[in-house]
Protein backbone atom coordinates (compact mmCIF):
# COMPACT_ATOMS: atom_id res chain seq x y z
CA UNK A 1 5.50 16.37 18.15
CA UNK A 2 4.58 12.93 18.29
CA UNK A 3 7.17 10.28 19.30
CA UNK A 4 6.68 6.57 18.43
CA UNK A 5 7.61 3.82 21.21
CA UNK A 6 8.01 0.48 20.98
CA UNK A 7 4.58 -1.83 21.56
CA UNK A 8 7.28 -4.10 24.50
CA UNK A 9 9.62 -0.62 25.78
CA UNK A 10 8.35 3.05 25.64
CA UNK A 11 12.28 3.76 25.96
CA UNK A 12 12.78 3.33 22.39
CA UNK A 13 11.34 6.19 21.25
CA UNK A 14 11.63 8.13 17.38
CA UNK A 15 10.47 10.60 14.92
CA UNK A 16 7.65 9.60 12.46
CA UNK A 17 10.01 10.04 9.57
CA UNK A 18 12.53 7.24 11.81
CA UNK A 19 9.40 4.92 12.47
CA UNK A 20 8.44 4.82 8.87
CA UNK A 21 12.47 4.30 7.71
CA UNK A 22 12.71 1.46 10.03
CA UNK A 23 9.28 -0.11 9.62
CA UNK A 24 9.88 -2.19 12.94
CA UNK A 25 11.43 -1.62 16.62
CA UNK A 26 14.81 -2.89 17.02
CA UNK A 27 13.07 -5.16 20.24
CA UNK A 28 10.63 -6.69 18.24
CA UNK A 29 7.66 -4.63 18.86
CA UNK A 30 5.73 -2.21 16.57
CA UNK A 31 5.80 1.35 16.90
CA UNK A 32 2.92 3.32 18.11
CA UNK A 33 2.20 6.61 19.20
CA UNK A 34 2.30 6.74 22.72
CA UNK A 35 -0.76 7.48 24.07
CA UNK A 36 -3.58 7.98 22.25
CA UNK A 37 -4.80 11.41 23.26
CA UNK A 38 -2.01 12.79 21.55
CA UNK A 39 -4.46 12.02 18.63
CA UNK A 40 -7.40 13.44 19.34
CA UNK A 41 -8.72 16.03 17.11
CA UNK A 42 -12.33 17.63 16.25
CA UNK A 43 -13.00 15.01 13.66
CA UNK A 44 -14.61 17.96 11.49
CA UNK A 45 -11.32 19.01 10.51
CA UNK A 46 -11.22 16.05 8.70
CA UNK A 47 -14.53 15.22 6.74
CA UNK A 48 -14.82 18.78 6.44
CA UNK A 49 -11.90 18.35 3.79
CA UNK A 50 -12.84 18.85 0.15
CA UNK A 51 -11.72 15.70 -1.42
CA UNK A 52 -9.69 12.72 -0.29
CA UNK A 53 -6.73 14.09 -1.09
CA UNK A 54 -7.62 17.29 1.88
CA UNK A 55 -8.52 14.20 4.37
CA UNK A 56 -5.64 12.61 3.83
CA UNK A 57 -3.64 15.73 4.30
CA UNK A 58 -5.08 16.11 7.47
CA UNK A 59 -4.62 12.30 9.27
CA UNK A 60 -1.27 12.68 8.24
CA UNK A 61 -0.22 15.42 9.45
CA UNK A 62 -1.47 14.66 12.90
CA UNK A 63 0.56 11.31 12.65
CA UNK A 64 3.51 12.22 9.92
CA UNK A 65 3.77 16.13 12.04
CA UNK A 66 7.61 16.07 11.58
CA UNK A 67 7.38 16.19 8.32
CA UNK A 68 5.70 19.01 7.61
CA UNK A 69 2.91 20.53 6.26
CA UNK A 70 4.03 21.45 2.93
CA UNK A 71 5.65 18.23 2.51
CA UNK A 72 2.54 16.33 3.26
CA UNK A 73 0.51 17.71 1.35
CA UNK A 74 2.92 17.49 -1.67
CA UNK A 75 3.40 13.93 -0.19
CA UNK A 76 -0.44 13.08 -0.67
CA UNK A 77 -0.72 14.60 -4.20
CA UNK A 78 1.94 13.18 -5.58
CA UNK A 79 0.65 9.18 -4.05
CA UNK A 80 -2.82 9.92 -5.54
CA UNK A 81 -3.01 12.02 -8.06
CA UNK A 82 -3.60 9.81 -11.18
CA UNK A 83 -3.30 6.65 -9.79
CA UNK A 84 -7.16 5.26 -8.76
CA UNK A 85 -9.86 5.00 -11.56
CA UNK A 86 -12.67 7.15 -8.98
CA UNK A 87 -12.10 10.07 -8.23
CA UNK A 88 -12.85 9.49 -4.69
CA UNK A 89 -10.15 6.83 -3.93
CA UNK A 90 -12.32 5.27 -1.86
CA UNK A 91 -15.95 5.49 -3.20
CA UNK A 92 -18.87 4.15 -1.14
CA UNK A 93 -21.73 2.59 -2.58
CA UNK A 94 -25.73 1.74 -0.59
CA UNK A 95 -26.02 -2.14 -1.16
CA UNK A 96 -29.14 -3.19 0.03
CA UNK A 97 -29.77 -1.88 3.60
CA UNK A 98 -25.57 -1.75 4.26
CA UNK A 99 -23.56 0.38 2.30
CA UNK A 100 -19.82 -1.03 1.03
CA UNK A 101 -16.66 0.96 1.03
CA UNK A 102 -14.97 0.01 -2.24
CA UNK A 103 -11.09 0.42 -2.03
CA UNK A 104 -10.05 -1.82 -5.16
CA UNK A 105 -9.96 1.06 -7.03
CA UNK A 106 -5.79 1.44 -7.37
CA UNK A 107 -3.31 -0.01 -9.72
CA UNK A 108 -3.38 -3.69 -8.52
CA UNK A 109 -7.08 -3.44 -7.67
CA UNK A 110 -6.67 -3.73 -3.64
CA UNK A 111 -7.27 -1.77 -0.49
CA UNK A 112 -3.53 -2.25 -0.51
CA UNK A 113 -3.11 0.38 -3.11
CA UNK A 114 -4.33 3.25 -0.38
CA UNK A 115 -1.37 3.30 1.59
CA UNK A 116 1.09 1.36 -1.16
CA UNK A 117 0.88 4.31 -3.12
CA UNK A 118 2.05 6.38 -0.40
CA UNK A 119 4.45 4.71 1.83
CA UNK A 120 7.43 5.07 -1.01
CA UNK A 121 6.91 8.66 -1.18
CA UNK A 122 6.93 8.49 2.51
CA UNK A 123 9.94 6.24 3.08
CA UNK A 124 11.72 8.45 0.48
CA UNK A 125 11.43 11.88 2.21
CA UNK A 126 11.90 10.27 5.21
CA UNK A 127 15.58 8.98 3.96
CA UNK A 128 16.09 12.72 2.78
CA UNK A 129 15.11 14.51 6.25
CA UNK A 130 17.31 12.14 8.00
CA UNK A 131 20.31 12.09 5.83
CA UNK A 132 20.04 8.44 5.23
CA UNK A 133 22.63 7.04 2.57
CA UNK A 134 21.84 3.40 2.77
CA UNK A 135 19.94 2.06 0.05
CA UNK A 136 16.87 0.15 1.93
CA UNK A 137 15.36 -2.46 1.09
CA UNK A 138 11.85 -3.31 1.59
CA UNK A 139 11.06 -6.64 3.22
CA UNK A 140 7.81 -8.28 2.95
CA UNK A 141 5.26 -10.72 3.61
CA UNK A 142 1.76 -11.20 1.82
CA UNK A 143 -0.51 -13.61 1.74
CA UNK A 144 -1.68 -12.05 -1.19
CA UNK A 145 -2.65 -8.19 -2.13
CA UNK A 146 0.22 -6.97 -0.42
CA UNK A 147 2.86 -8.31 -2.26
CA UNK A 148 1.41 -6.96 -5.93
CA UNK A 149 0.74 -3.42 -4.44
CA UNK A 150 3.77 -3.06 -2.86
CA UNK A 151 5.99 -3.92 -5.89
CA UNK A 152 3.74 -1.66 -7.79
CA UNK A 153 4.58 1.41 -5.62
CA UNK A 154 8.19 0.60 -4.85
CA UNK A 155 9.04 -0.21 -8.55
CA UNK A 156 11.83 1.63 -9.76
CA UNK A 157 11.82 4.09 -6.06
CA UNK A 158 14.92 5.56 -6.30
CA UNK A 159 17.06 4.29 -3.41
CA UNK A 160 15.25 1.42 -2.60
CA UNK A 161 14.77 -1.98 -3.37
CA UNK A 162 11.80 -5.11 -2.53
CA UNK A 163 11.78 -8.41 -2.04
CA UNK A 164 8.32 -10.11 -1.78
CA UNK A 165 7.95 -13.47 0.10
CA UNK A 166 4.48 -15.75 -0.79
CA UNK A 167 2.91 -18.63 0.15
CA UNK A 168 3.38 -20.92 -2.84
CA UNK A 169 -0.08 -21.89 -4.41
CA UNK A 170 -1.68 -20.42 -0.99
CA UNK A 171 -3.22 -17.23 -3.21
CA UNK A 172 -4.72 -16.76 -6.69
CA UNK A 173 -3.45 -17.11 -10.01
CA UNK A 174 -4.68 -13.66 -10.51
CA UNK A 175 -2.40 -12.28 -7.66
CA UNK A 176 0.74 -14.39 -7.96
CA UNK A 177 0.86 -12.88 -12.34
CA UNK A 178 0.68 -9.53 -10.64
CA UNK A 179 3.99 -10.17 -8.58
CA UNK A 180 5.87 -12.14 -11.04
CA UNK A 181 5.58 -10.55 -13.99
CA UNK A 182 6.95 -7.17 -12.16
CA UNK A 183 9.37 -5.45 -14.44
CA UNK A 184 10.91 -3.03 -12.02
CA UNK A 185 14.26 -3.17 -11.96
CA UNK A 186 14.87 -3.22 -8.27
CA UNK A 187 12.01 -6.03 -7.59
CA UNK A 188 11.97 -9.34 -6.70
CA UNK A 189 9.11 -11.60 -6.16
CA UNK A 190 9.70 -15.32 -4.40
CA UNK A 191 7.57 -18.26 -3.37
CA UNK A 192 7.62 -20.13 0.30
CA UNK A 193 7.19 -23.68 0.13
CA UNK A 194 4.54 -23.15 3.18
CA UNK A 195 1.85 -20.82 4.08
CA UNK A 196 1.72 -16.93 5.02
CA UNK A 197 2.67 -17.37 8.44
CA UNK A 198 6.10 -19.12 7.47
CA UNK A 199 6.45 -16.13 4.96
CA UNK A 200 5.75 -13.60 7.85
CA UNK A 201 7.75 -15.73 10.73
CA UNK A 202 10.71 -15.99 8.06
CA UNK A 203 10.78 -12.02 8.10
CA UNK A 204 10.50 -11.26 10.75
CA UNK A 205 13.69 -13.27 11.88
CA UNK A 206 15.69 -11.50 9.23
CA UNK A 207 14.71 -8.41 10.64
CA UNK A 208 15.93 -9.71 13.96
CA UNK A 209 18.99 -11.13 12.60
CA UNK A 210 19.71 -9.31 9.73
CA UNK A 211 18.87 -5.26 10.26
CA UNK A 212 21.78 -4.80 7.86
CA UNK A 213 22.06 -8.32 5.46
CA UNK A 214 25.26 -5.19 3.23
CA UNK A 215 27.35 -2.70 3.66
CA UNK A 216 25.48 0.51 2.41
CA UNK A 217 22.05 -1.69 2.92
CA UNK A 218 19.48 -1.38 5.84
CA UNK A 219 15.84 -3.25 6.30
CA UNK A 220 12.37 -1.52 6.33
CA UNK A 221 9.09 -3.14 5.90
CA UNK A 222 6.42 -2.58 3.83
CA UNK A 223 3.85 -4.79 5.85
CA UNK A 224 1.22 -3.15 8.23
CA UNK A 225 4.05 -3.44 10.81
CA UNK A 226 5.16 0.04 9.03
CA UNK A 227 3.01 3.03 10.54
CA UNK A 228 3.80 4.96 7.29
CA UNK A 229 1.54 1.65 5.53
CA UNK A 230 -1.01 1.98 8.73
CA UNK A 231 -1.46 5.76 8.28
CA UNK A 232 -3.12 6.28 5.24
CA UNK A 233 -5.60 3.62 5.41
CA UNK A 234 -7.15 5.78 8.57
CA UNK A 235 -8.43 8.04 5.58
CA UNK A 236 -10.86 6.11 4.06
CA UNK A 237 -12.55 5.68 7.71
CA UNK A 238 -13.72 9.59 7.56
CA UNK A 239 -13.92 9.52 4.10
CA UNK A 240 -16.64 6.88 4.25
CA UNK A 241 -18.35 9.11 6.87
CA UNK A 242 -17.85 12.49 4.93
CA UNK A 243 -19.69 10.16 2.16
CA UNK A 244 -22.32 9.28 4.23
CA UNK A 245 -23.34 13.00 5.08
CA UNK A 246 -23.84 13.84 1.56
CA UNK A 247 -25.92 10.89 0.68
CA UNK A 248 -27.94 11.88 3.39
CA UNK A 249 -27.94 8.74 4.79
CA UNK A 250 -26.32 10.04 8.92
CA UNK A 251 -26.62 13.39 10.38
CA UNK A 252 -23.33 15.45 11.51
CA UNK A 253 -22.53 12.93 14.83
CA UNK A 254 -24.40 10.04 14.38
CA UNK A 255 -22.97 6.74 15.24
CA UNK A 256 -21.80 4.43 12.65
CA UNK A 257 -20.53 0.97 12.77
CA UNK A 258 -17.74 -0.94 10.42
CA UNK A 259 -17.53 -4.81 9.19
CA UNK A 260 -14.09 -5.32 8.13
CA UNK A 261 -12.86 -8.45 6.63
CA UNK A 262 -9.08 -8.60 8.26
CA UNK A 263 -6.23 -11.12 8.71
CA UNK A 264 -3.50 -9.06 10.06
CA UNK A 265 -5.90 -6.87 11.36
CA UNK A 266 -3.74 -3.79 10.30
CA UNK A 267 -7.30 -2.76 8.20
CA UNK A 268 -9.46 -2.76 11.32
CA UNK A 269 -6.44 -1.06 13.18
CA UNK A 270 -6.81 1.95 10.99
CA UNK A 271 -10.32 2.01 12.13
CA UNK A 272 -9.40 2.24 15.62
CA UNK A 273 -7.13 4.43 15.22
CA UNK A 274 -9.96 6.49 13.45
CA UNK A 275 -12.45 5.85 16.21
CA UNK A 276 -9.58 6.83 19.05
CA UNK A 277 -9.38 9.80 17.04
CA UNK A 278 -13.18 10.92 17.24
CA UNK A 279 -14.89 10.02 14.47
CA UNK A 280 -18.00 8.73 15.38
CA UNK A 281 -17.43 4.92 15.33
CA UNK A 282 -20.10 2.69 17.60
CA UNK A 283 -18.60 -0.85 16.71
CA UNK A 284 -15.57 -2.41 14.79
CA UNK A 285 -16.80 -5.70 13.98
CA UNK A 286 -13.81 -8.08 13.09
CA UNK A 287 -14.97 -10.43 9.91
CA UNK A 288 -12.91 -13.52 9.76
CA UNK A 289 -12.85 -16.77 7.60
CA UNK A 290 -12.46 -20.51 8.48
CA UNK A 291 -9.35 -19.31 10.07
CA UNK A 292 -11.11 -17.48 13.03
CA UNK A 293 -8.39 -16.93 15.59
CA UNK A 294 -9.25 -13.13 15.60
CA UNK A 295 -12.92 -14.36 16.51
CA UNK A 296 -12.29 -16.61 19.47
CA UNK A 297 -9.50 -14.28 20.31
CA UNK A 298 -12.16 -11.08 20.50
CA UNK A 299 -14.97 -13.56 21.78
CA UNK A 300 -13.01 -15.24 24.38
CA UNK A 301 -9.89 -12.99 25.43
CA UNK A 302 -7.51 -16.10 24.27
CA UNK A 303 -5.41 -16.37 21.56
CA UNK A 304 -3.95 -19.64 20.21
CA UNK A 305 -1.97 -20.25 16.72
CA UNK A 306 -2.17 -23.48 17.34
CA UNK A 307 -4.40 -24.49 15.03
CA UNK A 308 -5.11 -26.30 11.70
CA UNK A 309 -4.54 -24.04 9.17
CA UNK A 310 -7.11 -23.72 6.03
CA UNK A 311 -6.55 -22.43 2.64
CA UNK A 312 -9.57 -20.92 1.83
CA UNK A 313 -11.52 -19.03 -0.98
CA UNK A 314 -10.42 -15.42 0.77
CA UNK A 315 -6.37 -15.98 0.92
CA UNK A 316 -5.56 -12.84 2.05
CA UNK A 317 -7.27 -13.93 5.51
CA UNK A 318 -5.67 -17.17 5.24
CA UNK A 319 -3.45 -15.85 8.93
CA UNK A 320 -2.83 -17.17 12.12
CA UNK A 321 -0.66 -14.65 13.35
CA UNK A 322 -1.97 -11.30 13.18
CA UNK A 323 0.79 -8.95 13.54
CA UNK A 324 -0.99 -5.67 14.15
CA UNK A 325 -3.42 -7.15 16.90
CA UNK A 326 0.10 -6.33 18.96
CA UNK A 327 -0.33 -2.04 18.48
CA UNK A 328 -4.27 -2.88 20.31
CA UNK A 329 -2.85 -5.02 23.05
CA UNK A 330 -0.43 -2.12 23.99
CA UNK A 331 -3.03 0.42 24.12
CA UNK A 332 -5.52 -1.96 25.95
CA UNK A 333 -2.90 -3.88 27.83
CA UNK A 334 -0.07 -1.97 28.43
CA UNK A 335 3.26 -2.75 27.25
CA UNK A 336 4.46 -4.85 30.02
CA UNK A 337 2.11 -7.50 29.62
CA UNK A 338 1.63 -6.96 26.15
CA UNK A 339 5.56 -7.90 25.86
CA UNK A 340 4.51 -10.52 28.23
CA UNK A 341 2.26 -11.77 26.07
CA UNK A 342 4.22 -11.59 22.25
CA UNK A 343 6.54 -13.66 24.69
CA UNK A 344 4.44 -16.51 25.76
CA UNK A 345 2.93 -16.19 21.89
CA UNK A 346 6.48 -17.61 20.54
CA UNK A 347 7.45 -19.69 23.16
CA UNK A 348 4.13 -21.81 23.76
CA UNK A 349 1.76 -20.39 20.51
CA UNK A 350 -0.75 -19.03 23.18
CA UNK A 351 -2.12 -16.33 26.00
CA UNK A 352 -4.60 -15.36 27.77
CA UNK A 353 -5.64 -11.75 28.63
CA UNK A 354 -7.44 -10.66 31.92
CA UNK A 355 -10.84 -10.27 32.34
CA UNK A 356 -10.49 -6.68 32.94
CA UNK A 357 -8.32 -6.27 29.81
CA UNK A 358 -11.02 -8.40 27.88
CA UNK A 359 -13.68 -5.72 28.81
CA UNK A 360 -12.30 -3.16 27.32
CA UNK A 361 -11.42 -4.82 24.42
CA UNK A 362 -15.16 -5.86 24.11
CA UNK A 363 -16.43 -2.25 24.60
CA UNK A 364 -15.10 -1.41 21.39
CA UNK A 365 -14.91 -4.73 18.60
CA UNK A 366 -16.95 -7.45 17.83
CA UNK A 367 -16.31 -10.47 15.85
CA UNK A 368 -17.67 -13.07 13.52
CA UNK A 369 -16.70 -15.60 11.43
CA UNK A 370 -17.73 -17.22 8.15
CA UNK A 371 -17.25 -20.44 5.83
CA UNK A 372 -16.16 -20.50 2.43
CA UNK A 373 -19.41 -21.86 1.94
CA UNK A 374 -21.57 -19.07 3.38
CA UNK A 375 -19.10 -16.58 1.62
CA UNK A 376 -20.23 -17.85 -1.87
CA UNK A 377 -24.14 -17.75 -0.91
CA UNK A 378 -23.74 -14.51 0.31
CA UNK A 379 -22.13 -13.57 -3.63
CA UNK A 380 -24.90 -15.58 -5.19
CA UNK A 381 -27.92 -13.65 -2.75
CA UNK A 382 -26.26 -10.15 -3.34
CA UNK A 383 -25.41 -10.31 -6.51
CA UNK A 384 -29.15 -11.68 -7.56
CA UNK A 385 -31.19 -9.42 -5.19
CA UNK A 386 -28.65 -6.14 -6.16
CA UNK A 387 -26.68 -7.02 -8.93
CA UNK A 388 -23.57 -5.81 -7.07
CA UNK A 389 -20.88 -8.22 -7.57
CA UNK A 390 -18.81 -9.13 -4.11
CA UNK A 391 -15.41 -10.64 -4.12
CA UNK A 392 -14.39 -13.13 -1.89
CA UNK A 393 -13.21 -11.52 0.99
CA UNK A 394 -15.98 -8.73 1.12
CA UNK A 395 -18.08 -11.73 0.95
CA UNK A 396 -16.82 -13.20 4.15
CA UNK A 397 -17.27 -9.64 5.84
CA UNK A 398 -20.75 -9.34 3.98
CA UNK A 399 -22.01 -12.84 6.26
CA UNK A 400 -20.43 -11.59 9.41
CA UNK A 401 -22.16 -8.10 8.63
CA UNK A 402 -25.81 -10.72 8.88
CA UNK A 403 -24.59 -12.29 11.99
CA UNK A 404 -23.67 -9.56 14.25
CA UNK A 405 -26.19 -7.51 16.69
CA UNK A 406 -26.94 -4.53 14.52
CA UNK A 407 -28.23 -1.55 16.45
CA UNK A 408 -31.40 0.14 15.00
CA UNK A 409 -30.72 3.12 12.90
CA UNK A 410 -27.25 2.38 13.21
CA UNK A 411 -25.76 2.35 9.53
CA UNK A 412 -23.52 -0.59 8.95
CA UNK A 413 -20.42 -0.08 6.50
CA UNK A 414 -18.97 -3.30 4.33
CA UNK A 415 -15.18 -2.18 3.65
CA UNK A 416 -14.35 -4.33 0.40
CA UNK A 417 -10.87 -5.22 -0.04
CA UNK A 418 -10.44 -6.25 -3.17
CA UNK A 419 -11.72 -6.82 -6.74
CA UNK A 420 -13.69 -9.73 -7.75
CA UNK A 421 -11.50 -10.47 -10.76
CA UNK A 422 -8.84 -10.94 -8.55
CA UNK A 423 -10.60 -14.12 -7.42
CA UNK A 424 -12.58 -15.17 -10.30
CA UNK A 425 -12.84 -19.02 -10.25
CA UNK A 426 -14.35 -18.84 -6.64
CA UNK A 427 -16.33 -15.90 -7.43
CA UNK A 428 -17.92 -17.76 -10.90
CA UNK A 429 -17.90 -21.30 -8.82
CA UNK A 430 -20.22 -19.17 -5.80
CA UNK A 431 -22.77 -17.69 -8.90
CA UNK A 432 -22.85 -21.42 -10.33
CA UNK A 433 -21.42 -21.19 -13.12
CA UNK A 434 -18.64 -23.80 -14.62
CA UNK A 435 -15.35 -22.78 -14.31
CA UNK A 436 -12.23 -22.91 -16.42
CA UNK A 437 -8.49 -23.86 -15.40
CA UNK A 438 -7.03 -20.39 -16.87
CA UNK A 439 -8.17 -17.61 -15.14
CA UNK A 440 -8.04 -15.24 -18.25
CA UNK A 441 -11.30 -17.48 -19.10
CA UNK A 442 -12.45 -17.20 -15.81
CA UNK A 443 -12.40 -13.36 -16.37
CA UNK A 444 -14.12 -13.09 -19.60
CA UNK A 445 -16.69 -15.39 -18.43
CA UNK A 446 -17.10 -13.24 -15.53
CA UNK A 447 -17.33 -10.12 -17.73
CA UNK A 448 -19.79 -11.51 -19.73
CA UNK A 449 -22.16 -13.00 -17.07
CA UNK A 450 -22.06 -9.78 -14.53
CA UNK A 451 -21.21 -6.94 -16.95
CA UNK A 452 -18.78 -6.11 -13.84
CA UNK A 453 -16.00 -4.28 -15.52
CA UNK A 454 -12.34 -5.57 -15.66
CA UNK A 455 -9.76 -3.19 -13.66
CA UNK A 456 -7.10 -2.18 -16.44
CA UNK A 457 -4.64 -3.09 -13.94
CA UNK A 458 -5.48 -7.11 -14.46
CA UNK A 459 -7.15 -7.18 -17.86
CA UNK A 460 -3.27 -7.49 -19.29
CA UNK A 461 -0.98 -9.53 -17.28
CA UNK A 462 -1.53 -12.65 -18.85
CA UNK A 463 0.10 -11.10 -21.76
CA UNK A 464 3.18 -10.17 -19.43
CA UNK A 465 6.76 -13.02 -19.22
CA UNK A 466 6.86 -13.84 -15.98
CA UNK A 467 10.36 -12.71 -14.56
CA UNK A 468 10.41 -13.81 -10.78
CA UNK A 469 10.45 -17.45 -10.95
CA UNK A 470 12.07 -18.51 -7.40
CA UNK A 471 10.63 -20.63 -4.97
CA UNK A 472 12.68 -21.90 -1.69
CA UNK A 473 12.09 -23.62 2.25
CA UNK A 474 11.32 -20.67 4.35
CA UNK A 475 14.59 -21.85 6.41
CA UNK A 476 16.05 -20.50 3.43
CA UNK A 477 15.17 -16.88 3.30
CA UNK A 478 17.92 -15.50 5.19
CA UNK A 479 20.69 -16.82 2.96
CA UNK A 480 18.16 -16.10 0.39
CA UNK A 481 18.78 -11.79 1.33
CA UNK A 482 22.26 -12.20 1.95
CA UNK A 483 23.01 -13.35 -1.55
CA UNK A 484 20.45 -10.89 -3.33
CA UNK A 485 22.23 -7.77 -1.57
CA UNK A 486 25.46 -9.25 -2.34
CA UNK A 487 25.04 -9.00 -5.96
């Protein structure tokens, strides 16, 4: 069975089903699986699956193994079945000489949806196997996608209840209708007067401070921090691959290589994971925005937060702090200096890893960066050369995907995180075309210029009353939890 430890003390040590109900360690860290050839496994198993939904089965019940394999696989049925417009969750699609891994295809038209789907069935079983009475409530950040997928999965969850924290006018108009006009009963949606990383910072103080803000209530996360939101986005890493062999594009064990646009870096984390697995990853190249900490970070071995922060045309990127770069440090690190190093990351906003350490890290990633300006040539280029319409994000990754050392022969996979409808006013600005103030225009005129089709999932919310209408100081959030469990 596989026990997850702390990222800063191996002591603290659980069950899958206890990692996934408490989303964080008590210490701070994140929970990881101890060593990583505990998850090693002939990656055939995997791509060899029928369908998604076998794949799936399959990476989680190397990393989920205490709950079962009859649960998992009802588990995985029940969080897909129904709920993406492709029947391959994750379809890929040859774009020029690179191919792009579309994972917009869920209910809020994100990548988000892959694992947001998912982790309430997950956290629900898990509350059942351990006999857990306390209602929990899900605590999150997003600078964007997030916060819409995860009120779509955990809306009306028995047991459970969310509260969403965003940067106010730091993402689209697009996204922020998908969170407020959420009619579950037990979800909440609220703004931060500041940007993602006060969101983040804020919650991760109440989890510190606050693991129980009721009587009868407890915490959990539904962040990347959460392995049960980490786990399923390892899927579409083989299922890209297992898509790949029957386009006949790679031969069984040929090397492939991954651009993936990332803030948190909990989507490139899954591909590690993957690689660390077997599957036959050469590079994980790291695709960041104007806000390229990641980049000097992988480049240079340091990492500093303090920086100016931009809001950019790809929000969801729009992070300083990448929480999940913490679950790489331990395994590359260790978690002594790793703990060192979350340490010295609060106290002075930087470290510094060793040269050694920096090696290693180097054998595996790469990194690039790219302006909001390059982003929106690369949607005009692509979209005139293949008529294959980018959103902004994928964008970003699509540049970084020009600028890296490409190996010959070696086929390069976009992942795209998101609909372009969810960021139509940059997307229309990038083709040159005039925008409007209302993005409802901004679709239509979208629709009309590209033919792209308009997810279901976004073609009605500006039809929907908005419901969540609070915005406070992040210094605020904590009293902000105490007085919605008190109600």
């Amino acid at each position: 069975m596989i026990n997850y430890i702390s990222t800063r003390n191996s002591s603290i040590s659980v069950k899958a089903s206890e990692a996934v109900i408490q989303g964080q360690a008590a210490d701070g860290g994140l929970f990881v699986p101890k060593s990583l050839d505990d998850l090693k496994i002939d990656y055939h198993k995997i791509v060899g699956g029928e369908d998604f939904n076998a794949m799936a089965t399959a990476v989680w019940n190397l990393f989920l193994d205490d709950y079962g394999s009859e649960v998992i696989s009802a588990l995985v049925e029940k969080s897909y079945k129904g709920k993406f417009s492709s029947d391959k969750i994750t379809p890929l699609v040859k774009v020029g000489d690179a191919y792009v891994l579309e994972l917009y295809h869920g209910p809020t038209s994100a990548f988000k949806d892959v694992a947001l789907q998912a982790l309430p069935n997950l956290l629900t079983k898990a509350r059942e196997m351990n006999g857990v009475k306390d209602e929990i409530m899900i605590l999150t950040a997003t600078s964007g996608d997030t916060g819409s997928a995860a009120l779509s999965g955990f809306s009306g969850v028995d047991g459970t209840s969310i509260v969403v924290f965003y940067p106010d006018g730091g993402i689209s108009e697009t996204q922020r209708l998908q969170m407020v006009t959420d009619a579950g009963s037990n979800t909440s949606a609220c703004a931060i007067r500041g940007n993602f990383d006060d969101a983040q910072n804020g919650v991760k103080k109440i989890f510190r401070e606050l693991p129980r803000p009721a009587e009868g209530v407890a915490l959990s996360s539904a962040n990347s921090i959460n392995i049960g939101r980490l786990v399923p986005q390892i899927v579409y890493y083989f299922s890209a691959y297992r898509q790949l062999l029957d386009m006949g594009s790679i031969k069984d064990g040929d090397l492939v290589d991954f651009v993936v646009p990332t803030g948190n870096f909990g989507n490139i984390m899954a591909g590690f994971f993957a690689r660390s697995m077997g599957l036959p990853i050469r590079r994980l190249v790291c695709a960041s925005n104007k806000n390229d900490v990641l980049t000097e970070f992988i480049n240079t071995g340091h990492y500093n937060r303090l920086r100016e922060f931009h809001k950019t045309t790809s929000p969801s990127m729009d992070i300083l702090i990448s929480s999940n770069l913490e679950r790489l440090l331990y395994y590359i690190c260790g978690e002594e200096n790793t703990a060192a190093y979350m340490k010295q990351l609060e106290e002075k906003g930087e470290y510094q890893i060793s040269e050694s350490e920096l090696d290693a890290l180097q054998a595996i990633f790469s990194a690039e960066c790219a302006t909001d300006e390059e982003g929106a040539a690369a949607i005009k280029r692509v979209f005139g050369a293949e008529k294959y319409l980018m959103d902004t994000h994928t964008s970003i990754a699509w540049v970084c995907l020009d600028k890296y050392e490409r190996a010959t022969g070696i086929p390069s996979v976009v992942l795209s995180t998101a609909s372009p409808y969810k960021f139509c006013a940059s997307v229309l600005a990038a083709l040159g075309l005039e925008t409007s103030e209302s993005d409802r225009d901004n679709m239509r005129i979208c629709h009309e210029y590209t033919k792209a089709e308009i997810p279901s999932g976004l073609a009605g919310i500006w039809d929907k009353e908005i419901l969540h209408k609070d915005i406070i100081n992040p210094n605020d959030m904590k009293s902000y939890i105490i007085e919605k469990t008190s109600k």
